[in-house]
N, C-alpha and C. Protein backbone atom coordinates (compact mmCIF):
# COMPACT_ATOMS: atom_id res chain seq x y z
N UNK A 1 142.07 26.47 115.77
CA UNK A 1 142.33 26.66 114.36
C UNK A 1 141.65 25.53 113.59
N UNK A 2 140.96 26.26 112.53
CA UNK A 2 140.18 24.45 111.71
C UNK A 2 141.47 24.45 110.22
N UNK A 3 141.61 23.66 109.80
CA UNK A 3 141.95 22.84 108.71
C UNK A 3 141.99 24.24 107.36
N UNK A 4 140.99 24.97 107.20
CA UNK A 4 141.25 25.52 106.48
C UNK A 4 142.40 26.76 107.12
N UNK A 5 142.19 27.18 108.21
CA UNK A 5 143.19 27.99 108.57
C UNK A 5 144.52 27.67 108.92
N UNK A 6 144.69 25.99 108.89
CA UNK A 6 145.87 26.03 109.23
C UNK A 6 146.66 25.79 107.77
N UNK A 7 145.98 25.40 106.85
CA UNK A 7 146.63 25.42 105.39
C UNK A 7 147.03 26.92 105.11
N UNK A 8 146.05 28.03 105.26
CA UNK A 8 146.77 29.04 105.16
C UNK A 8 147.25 29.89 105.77
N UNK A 9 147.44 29.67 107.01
CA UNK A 9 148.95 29.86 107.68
C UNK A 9 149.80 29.16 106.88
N UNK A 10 149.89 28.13 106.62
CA UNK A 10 151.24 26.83 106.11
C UNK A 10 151.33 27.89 104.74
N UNK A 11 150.58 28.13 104.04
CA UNK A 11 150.46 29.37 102.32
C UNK A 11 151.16 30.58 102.34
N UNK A 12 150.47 30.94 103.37
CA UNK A 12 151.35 32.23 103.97
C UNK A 12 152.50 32.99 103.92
N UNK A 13 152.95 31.30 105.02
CA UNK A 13 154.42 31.83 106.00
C UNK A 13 155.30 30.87 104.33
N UNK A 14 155.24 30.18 103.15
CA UNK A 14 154.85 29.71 102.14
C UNK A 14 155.62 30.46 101.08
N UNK A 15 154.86 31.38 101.34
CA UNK A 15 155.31 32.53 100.01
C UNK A 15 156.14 33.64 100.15
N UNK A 16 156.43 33.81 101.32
CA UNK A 16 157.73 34.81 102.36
C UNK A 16 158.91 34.28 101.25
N UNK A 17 159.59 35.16 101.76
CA UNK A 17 161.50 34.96 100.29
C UNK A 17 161.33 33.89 102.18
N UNK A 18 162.61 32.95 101.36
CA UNK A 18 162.90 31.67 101.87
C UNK A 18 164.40 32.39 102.80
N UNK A 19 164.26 31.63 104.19
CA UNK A 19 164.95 31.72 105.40
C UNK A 19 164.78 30.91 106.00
N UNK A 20 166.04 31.57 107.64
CA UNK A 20 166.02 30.30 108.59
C UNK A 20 164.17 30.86 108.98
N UNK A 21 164.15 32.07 109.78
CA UNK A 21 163.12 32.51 110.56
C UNK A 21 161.78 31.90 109.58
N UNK A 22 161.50 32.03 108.27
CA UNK A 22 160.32 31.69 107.53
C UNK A 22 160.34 29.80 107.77
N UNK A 23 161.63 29.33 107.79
CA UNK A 23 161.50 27.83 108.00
C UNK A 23 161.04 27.24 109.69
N UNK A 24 161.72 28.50 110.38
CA UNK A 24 161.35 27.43 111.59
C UNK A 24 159.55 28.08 112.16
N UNK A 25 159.32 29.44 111.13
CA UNK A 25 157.86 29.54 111.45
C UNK A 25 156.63 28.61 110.98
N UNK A 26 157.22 27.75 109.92
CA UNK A 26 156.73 27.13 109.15
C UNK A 26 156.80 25.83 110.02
N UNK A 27 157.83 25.38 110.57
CA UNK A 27 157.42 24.31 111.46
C UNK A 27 157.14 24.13 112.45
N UNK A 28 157.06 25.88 113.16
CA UNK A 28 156.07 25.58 114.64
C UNK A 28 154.57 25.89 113.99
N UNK A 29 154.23 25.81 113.04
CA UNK A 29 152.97 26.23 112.31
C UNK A 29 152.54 24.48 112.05
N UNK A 30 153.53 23.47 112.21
CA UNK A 30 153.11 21.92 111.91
C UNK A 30 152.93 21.59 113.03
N UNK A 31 154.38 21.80 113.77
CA UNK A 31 153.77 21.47 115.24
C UNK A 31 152.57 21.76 115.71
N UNK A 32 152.17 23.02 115.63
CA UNK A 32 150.54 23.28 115.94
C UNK A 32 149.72 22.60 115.56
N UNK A 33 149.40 21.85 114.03
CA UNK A 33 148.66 21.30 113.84
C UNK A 33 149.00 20.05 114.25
N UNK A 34 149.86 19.55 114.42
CA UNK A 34 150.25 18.16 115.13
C UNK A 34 149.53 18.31 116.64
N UNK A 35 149.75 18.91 117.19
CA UNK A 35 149.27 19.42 118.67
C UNK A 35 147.39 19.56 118.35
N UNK A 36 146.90 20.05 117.49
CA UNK A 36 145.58 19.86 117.21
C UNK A 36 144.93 19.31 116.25
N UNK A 37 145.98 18.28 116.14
CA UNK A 37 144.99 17.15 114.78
C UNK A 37 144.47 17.46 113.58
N UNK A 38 145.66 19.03 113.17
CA UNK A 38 144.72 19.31 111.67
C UNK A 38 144.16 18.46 111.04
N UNK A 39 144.13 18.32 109.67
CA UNK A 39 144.15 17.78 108.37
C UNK A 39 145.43 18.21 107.66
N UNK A 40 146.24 17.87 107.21
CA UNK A 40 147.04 18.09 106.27
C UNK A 40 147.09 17.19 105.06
N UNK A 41 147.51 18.20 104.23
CA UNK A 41 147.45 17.81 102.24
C UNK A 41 148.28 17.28 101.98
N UNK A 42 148.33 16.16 101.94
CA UNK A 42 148.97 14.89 101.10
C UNK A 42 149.00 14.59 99.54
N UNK A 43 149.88 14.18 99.00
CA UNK A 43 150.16 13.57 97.91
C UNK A 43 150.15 12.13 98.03
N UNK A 44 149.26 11.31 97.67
CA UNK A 44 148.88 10.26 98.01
C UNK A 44 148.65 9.23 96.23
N UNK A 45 148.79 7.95 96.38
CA UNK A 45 147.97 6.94 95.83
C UNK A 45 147.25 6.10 96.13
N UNK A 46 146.46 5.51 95.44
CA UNK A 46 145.83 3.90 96.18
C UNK A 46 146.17 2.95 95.48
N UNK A 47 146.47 1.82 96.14
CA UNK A 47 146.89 0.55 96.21
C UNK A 47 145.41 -0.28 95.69
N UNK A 48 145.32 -0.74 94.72
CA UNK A 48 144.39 -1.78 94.11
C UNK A 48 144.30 -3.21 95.74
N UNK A 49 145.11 -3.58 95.85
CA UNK A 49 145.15 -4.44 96.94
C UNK A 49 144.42 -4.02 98.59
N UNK A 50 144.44 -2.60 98.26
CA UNK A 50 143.77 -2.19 99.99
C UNK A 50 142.71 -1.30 99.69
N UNK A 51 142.18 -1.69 99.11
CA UNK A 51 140.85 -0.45 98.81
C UNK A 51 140.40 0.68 99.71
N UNK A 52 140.04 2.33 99.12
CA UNK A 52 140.39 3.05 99.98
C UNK A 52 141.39 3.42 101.04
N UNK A 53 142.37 2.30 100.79
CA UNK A 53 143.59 2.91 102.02
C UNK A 53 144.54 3.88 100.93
N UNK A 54 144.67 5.19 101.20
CA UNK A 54 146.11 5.93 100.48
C UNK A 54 147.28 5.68 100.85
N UNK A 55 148.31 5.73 100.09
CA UNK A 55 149.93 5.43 100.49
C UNK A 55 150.32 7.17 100.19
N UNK A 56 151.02 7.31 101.47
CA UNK A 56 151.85 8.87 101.12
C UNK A 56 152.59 8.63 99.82
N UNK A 57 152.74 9.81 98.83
CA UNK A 57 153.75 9.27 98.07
C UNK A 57 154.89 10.34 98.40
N UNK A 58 155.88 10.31 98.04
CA UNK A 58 157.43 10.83 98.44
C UNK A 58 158.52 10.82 97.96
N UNK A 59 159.39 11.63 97.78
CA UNK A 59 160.45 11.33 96.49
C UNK A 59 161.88 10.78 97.35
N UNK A 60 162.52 10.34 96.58
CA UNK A 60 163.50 9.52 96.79
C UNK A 60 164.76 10.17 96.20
N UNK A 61 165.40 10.49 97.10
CA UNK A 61 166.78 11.35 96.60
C UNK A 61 168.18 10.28 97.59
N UNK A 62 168.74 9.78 96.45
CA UNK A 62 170.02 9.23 97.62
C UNK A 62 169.84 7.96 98.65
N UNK A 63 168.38 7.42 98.46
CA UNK A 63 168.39 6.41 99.50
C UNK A 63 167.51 6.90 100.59
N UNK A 64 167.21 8.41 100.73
CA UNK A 64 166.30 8.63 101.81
C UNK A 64 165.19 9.54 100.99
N UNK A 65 164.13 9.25 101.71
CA UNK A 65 162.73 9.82 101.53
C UNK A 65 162.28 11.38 102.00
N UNK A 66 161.65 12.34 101.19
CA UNK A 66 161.09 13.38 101.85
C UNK A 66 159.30 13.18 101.12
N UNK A 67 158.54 12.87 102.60
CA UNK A 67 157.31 13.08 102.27
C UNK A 67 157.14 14.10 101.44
N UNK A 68 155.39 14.34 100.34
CA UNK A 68 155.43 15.39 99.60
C UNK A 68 153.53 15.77 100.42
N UNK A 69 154.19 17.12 100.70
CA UNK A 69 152.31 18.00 101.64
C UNK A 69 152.27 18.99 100.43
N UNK A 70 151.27 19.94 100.99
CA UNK A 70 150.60 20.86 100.01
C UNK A 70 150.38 21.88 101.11
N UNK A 71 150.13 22.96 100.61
CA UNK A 71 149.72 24.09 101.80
C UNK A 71 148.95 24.48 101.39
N UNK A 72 148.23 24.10 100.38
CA UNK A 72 146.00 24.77 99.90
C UNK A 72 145.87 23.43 99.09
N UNK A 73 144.65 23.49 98.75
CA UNK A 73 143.88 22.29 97.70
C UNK A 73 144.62 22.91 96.25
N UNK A 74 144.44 24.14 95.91
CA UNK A 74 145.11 24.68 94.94
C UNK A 74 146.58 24.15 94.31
N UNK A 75 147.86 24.19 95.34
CA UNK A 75 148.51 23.45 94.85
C UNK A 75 148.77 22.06 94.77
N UNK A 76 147.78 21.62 95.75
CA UNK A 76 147.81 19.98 95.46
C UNK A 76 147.17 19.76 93.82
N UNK A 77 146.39 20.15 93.44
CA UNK A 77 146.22 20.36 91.89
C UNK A 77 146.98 20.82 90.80
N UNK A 78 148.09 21.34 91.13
CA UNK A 78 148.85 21.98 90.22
C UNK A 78 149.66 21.13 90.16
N UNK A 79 150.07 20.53 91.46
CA UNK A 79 151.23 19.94 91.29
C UNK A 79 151.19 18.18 91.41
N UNK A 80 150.74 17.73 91.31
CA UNK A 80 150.07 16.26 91.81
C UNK A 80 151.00 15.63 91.24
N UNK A 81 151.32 15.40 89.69
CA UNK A 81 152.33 14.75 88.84
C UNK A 81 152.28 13.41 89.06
N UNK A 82 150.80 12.81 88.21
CA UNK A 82 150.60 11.75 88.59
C UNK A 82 149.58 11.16 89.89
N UNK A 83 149.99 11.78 90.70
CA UNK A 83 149.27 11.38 91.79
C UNK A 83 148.10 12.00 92.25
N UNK A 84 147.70 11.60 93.06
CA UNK A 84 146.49 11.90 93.82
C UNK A 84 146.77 12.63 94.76
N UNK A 85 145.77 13.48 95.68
CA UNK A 85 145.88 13.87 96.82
C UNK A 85 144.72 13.92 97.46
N UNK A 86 145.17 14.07 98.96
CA UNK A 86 143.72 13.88 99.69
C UNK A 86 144.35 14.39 101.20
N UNK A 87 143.35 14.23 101.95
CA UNK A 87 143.30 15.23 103.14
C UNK A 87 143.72 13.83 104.69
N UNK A 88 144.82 14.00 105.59
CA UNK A 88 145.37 13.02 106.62
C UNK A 88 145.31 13.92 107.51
N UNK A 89 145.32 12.82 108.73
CA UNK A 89 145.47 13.60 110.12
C UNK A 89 146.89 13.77 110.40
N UNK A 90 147.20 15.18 110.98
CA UNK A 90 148.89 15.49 110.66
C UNK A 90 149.91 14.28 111.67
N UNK A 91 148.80 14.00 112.83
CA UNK A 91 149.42 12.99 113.60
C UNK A 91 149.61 11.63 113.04
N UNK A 92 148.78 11.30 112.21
CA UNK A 92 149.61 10.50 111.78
C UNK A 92 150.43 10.44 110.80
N UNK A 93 151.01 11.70 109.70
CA UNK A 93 151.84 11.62 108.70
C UNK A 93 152.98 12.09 109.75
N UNK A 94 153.11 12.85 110.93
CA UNK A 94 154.04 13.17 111.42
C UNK A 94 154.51 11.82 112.29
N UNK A 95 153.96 11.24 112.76
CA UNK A 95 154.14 10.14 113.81
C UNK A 95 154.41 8.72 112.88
N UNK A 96 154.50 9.16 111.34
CA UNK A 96 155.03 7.88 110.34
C UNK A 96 156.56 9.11 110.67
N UNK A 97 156.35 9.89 109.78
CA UNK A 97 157.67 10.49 109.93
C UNK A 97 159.01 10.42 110.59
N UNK A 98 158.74 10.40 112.03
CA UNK A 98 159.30 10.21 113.14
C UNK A 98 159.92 9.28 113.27
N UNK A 99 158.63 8.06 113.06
CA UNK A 99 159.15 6.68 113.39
C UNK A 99 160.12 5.52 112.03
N UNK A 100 160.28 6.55 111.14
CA UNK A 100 160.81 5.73 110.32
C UNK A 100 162.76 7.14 109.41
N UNK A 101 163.72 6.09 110.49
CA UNK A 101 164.58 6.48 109.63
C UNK A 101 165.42 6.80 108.43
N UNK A 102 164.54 6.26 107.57
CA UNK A 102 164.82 6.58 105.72
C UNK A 102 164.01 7.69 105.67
N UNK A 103 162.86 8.33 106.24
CA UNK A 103 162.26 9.92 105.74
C UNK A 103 163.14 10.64 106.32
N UNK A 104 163.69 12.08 105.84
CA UNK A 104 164.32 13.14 106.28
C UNK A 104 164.15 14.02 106.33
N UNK A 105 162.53 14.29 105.69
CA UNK A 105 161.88 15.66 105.69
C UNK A 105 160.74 15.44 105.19
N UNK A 106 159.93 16.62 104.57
CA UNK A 106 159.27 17.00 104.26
C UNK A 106 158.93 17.72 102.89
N UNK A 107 158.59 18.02 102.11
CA UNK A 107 158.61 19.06 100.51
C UNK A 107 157.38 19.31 100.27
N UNK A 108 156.64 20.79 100.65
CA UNK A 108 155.26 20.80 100.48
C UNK A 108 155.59 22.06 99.29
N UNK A 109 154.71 21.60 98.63
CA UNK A 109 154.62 22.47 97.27
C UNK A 109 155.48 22.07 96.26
N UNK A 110 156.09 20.67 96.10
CA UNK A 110 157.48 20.83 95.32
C UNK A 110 157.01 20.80 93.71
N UNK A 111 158.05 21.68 93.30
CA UNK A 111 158.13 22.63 91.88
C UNK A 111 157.50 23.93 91.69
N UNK A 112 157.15 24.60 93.02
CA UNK A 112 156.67 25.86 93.15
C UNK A 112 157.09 26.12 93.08
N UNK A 113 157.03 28.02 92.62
CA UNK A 113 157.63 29.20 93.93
C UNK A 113 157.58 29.18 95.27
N UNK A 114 156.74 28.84 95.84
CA UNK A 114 156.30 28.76 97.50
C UNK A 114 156.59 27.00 97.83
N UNK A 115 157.59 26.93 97.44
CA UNK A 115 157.81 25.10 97.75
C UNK A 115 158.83 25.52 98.94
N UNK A 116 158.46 24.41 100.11
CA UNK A 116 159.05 24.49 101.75
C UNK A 116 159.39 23.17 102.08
N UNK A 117 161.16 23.04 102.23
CA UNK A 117 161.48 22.05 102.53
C UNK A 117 161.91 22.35 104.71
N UNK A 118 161.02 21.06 104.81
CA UNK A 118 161.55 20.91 106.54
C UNK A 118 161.80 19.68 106.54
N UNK A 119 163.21 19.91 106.74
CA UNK A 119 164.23 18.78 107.02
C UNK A 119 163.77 18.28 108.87
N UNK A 120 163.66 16.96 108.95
CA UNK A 120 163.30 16.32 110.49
C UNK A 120 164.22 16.43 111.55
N UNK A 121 165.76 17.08 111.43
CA UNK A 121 166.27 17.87 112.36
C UNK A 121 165.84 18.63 113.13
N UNK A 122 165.11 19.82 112.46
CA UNK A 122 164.57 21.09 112.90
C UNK A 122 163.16 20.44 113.66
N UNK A 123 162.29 19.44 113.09
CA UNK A 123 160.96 19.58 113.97
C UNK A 123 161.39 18.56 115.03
N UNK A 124 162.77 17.57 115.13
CA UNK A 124 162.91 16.95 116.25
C UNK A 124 163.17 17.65 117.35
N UNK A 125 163.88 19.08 117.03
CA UNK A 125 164.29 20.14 117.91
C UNK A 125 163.20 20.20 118.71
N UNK A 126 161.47 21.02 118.05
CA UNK A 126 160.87 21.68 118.62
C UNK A 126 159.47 20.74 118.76
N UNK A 127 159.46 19.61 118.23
CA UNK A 127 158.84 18.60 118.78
C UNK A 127 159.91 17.49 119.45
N UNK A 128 160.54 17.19 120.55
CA UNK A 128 161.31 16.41 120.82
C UNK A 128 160.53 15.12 121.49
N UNK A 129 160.96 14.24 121.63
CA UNK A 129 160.45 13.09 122.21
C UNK A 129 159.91 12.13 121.55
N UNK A 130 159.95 10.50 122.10
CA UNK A 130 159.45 9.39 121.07
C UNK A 130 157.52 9.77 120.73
N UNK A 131 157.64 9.15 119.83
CA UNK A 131 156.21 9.51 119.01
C UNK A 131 155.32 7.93 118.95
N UNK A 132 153.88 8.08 118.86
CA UNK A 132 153.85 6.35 118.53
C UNK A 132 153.30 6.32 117.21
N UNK A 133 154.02 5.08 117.09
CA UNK A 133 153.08 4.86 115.65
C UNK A 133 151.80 4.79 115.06
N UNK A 134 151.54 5.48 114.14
CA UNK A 134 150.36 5.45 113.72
C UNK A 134 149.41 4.29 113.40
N UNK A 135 148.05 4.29 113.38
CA UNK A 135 147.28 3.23 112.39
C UNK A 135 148.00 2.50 111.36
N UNK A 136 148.02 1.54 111.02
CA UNK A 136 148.42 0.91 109.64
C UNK A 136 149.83 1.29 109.50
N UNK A 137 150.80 1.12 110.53
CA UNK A 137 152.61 1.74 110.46
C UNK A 137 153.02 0.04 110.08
N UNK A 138 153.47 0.25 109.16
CA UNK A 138 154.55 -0.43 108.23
C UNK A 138 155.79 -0.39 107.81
N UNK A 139 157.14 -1.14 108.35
CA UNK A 139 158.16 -1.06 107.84
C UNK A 139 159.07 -1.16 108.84
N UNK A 140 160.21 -1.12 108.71
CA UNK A 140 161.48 -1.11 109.72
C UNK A 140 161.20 0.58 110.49
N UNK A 141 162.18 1.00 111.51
CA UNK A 141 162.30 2.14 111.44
C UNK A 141 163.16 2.97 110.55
């Protein structure tokens, strides 16, 4: 699968009326690309201090974090709000994910119709096991 096909699979299964079955297709559809190193669409900024390095950006509800993805270039444009976006290897936004206990999910598309929340319960299920940290991993767990 290349990068463009796995965004639209992620568009897809996306725009289905919202369920368990559409959620957990949606995250063996990450796992896959975790398993083959997509690209996945980030909501990102840059840091004046690290030139060219992006910071995921992510919203903050309650004290814990849900990364923010995209499932086409399309809605990373619609919805940016401020930010930037740009294109990561899924292993390493998933393998930050993992390794840090304040993220709790995921929100790709948020303020869509086709906005998909995967909470890190469900992909610990069907990805189980320790993960390593990525390039440039920063922070407590």
């Amino acid at each position: 699968m290349t990068d463009n096909e796995f965004w639209k699979r992620l568009d897809e299964i996306a725009m289905q009326p919202m369920s368990v079955d559409r959620d957990l297709r949606f995250a063996n559809i990450i796992k896959q690309g975790y398993e083959e190193n997509r690209g996945i669409l980030i909501s990102c900024f840059y840091d004046r201090k690290y030139p060219g390095m992006a910071k995921q950006s992510y919203i903050d509800m309650e004290g814990v974090r849900y990364l923010v993805c995209y499932t086409s270039k399309k809605n990373a444009k619609q919805t940016r709000a401020g930010n930037d976006w740009n294109i990561a290897p899924t292993k390493d936004i998933l393998n930050n994910f993992f390794n840090k206990d304040v993220i709790a999910g995921i929100i790709f598309n948020p303020g869509l119709k086709n906005m998909v929340l995967v909470l890190k319960p469900m992909l610990e299920a069907i990805m189980p096991g320790e993960k390593e940290k990525p390039p440039f991993f920063r922070g407590p767990k």
